[in-house]
C-alpha atoms as a PDB file:
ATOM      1  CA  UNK A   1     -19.954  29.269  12.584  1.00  0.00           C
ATOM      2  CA  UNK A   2     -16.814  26.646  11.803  1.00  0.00           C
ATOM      3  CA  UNK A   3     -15.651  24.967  14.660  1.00  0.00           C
ATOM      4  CA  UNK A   4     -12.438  23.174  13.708  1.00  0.00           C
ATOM      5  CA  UNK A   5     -10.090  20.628  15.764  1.00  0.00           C
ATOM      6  CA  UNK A   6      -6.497  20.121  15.540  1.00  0.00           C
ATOM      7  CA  UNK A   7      -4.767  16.894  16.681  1.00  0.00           C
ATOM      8  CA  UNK A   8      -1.668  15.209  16.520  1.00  0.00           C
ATOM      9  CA  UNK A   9       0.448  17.380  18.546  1.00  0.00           C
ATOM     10  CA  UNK A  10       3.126  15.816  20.212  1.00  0.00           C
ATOM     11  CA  UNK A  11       6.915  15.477  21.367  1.00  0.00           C
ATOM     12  CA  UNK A  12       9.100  14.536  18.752  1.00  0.00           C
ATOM     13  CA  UNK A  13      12.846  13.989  18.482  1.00  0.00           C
ATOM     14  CA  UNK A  14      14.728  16.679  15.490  1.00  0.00           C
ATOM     15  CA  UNK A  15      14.671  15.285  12.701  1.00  0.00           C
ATOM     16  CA  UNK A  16      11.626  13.411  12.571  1.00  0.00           C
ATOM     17  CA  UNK A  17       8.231  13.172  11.598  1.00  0.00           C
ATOM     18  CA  UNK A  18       4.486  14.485  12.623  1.00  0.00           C
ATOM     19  CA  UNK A  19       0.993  14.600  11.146  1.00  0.00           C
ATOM     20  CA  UNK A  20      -1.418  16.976  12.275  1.00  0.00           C
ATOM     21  CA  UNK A  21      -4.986  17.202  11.191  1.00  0.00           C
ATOM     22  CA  UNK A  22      -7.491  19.635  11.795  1.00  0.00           C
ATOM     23  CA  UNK A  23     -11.556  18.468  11.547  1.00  0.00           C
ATOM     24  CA  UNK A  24     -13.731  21.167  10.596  1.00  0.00           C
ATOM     25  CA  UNK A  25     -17.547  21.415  11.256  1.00  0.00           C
ATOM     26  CA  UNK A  26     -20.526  23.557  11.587  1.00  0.00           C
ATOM     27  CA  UNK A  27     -21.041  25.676   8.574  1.00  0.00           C
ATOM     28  CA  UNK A  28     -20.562  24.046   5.520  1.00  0.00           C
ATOM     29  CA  UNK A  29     -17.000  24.289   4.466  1.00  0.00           C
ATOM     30  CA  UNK A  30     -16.504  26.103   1.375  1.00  0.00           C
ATOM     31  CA  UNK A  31     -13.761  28.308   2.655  1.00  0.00           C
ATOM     32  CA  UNK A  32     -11.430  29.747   0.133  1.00  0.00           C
ATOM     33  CA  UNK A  33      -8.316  28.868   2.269  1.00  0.00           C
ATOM     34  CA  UNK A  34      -7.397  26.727   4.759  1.00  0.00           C
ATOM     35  CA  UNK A  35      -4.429  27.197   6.562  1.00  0.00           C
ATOM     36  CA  UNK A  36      -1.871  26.137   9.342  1.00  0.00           C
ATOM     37  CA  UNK A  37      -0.156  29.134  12.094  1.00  0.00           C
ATOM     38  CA  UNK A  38       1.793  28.641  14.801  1.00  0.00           C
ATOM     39  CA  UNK A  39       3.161  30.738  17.516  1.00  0.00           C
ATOM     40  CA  UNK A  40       6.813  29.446  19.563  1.00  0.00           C
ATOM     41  CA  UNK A  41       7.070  31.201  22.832  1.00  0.00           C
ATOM     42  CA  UNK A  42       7.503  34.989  22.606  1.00  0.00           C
ATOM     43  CA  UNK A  43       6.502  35.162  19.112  1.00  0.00           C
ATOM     44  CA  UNK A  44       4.208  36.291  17.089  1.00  0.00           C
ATOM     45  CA  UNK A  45       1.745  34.104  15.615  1.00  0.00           C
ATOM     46  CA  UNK A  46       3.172  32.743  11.871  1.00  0.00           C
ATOM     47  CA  UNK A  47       1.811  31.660   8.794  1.00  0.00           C
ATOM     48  CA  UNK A  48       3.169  28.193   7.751  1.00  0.00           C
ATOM     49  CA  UNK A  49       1.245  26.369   5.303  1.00  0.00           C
ATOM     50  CA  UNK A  50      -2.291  26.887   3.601  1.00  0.00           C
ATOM     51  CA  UNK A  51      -4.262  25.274   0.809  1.00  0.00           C
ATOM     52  CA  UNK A  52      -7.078  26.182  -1.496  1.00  0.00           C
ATOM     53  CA  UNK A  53     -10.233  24.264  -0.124  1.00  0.00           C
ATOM     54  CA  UNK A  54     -11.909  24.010  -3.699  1.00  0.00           C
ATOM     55  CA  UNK A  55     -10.787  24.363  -7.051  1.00  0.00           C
ATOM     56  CA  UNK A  56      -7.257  24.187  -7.968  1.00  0.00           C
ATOM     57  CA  UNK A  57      -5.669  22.534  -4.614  1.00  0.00           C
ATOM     58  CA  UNK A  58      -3.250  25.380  -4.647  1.00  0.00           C
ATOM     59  CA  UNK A  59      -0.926  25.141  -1.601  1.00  0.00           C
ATOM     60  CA  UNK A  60       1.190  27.808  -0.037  1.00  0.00           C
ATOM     61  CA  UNK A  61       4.097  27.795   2.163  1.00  0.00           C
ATOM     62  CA  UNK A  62       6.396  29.809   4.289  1.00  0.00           C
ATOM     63  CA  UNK A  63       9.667  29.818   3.549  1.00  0.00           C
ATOM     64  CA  UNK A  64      10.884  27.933   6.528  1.00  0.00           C
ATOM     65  CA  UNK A  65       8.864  24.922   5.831  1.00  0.00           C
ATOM     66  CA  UNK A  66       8.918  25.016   2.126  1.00  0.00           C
ATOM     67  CA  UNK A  67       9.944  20.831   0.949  1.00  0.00           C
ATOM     68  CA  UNK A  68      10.266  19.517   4.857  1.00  0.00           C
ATOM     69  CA  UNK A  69       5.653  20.275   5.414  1.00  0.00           C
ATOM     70  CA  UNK A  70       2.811  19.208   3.015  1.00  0.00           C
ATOM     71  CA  UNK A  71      -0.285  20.908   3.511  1.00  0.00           C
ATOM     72  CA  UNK A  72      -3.467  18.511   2.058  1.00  0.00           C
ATOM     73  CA  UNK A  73      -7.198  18.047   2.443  1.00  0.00           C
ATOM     74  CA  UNK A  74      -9.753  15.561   2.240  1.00  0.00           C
ATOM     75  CA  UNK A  75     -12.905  16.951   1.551  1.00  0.00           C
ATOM     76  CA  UNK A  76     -15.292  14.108   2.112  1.00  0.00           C
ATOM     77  CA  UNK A  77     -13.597  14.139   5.691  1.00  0.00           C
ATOM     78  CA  UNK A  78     -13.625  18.069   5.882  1.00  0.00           C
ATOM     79  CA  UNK A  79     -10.221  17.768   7.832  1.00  0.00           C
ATOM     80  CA  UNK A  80      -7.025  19.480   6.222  1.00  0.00           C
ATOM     81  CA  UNK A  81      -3.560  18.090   7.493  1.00  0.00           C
ATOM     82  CA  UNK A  82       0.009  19.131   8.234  1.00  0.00           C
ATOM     83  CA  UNK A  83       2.560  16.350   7.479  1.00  0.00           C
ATOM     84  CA  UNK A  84       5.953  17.580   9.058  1.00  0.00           C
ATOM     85  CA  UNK A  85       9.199  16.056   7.988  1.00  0.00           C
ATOM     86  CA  UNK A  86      12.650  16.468   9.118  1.00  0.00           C
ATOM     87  CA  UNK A  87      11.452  18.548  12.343  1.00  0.00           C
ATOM     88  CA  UNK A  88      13.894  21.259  14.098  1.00  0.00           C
ATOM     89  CA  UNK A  89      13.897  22.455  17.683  1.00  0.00           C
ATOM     90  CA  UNK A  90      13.047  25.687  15.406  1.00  0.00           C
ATOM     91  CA  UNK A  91       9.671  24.084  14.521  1.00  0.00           C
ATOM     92  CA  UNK A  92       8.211  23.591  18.166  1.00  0.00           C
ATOM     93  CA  UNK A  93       5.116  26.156  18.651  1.00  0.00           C
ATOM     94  CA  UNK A  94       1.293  25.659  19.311  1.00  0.00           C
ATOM     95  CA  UNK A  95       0.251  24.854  16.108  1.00  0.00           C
ATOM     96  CA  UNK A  96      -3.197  26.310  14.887  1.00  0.00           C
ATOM     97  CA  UNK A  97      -5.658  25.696  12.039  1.00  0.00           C
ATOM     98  CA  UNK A  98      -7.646  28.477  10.743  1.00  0.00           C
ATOM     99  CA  UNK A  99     -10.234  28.705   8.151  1.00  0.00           C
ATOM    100  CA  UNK A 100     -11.221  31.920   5.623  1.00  0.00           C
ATOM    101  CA  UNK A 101     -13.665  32.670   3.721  1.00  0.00           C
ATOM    102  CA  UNK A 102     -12.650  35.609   1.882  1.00  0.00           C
ATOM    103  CA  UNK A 103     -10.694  35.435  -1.961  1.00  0.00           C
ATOM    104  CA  UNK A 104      -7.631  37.895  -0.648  1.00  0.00           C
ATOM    105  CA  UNK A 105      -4.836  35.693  -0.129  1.00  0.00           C
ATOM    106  CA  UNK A 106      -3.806  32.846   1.770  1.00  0.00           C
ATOM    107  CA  UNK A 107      -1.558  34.267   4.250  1.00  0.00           C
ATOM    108  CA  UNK A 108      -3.487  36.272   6.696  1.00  0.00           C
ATOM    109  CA  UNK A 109      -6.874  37.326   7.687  1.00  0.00           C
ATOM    110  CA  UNK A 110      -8.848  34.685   8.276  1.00  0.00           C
ATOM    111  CA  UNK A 111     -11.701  34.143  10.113  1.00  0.00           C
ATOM    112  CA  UNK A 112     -12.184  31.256  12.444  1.00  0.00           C
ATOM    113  CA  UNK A 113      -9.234  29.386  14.135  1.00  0.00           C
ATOM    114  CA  UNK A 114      -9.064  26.114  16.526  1.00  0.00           C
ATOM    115  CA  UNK A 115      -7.554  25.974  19.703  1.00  0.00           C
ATOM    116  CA  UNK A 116      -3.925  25.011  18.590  1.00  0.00           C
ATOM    117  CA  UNK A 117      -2.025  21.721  19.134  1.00  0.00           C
ATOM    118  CA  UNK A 118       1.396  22.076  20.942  1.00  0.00           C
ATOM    119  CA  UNK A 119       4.126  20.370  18.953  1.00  0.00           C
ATOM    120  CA  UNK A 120       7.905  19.938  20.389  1.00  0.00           C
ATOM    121  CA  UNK A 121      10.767  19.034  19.013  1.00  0.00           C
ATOM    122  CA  UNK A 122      13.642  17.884  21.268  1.00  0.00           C
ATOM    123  CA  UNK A 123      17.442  18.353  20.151  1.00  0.00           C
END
């Protein structure tokens, strides 16, 4: 089992900044991906951001977040962050992290997910 922890969810004013980070424990953390959803009210859950845990550092991003988040890790911390820049009203959701373990793409499927952080952003 992972068990993983997002904080630094928060009320924010548009336009500016937030870090979240998400701690993950349990079974060692060799995932393939980790990644970042969130899910505004009466919406489906969304992929945002998501990095490759080993290896190459590749990150991946929707398109709506593409140069405003940065998705990075620290391994020797096992935590994986969200930095989010230049913040719409469009942007406020529960924000989740979610680890997977399986080499078939970063944008869905995975296979153990935190609790979620709420982020808003006011107009």
């Amino acid at each position: 089992q992972v068990q993983l922890v997002e904080s630094g969810g928060g009320l924010v004013q548009a336009g500016g900044s937030l870090r979240l980070s998400c701690a993950a424990s349990g079974r060692t953390i060799r995932a393939y991906f980790m990644g970042w959803f969130r899910q505004a009210p009466g919406k489906e859950r969304e992929f945002v951001a998501a990095i490759a845990w080993s290896g190459t550092d590749s990150t991946y991003y929707t398109d709506s977040v593409q140069g405003r988040f940065t998705i990075s890790r620290d391994s020797a911390k096992n935590t994986v962050y969200l930095q989010m820049n230049s913040v719409t009203p469009e942007d406020t959701a529960v924000y989740y992290c979610a680890a997977k373990y399986r080499a078939s793409g970063p944008r869905g499927g995975y296979d153990y997910w935190g609790q979620g952080t709420q982020v808003t952003v006011s107009s």
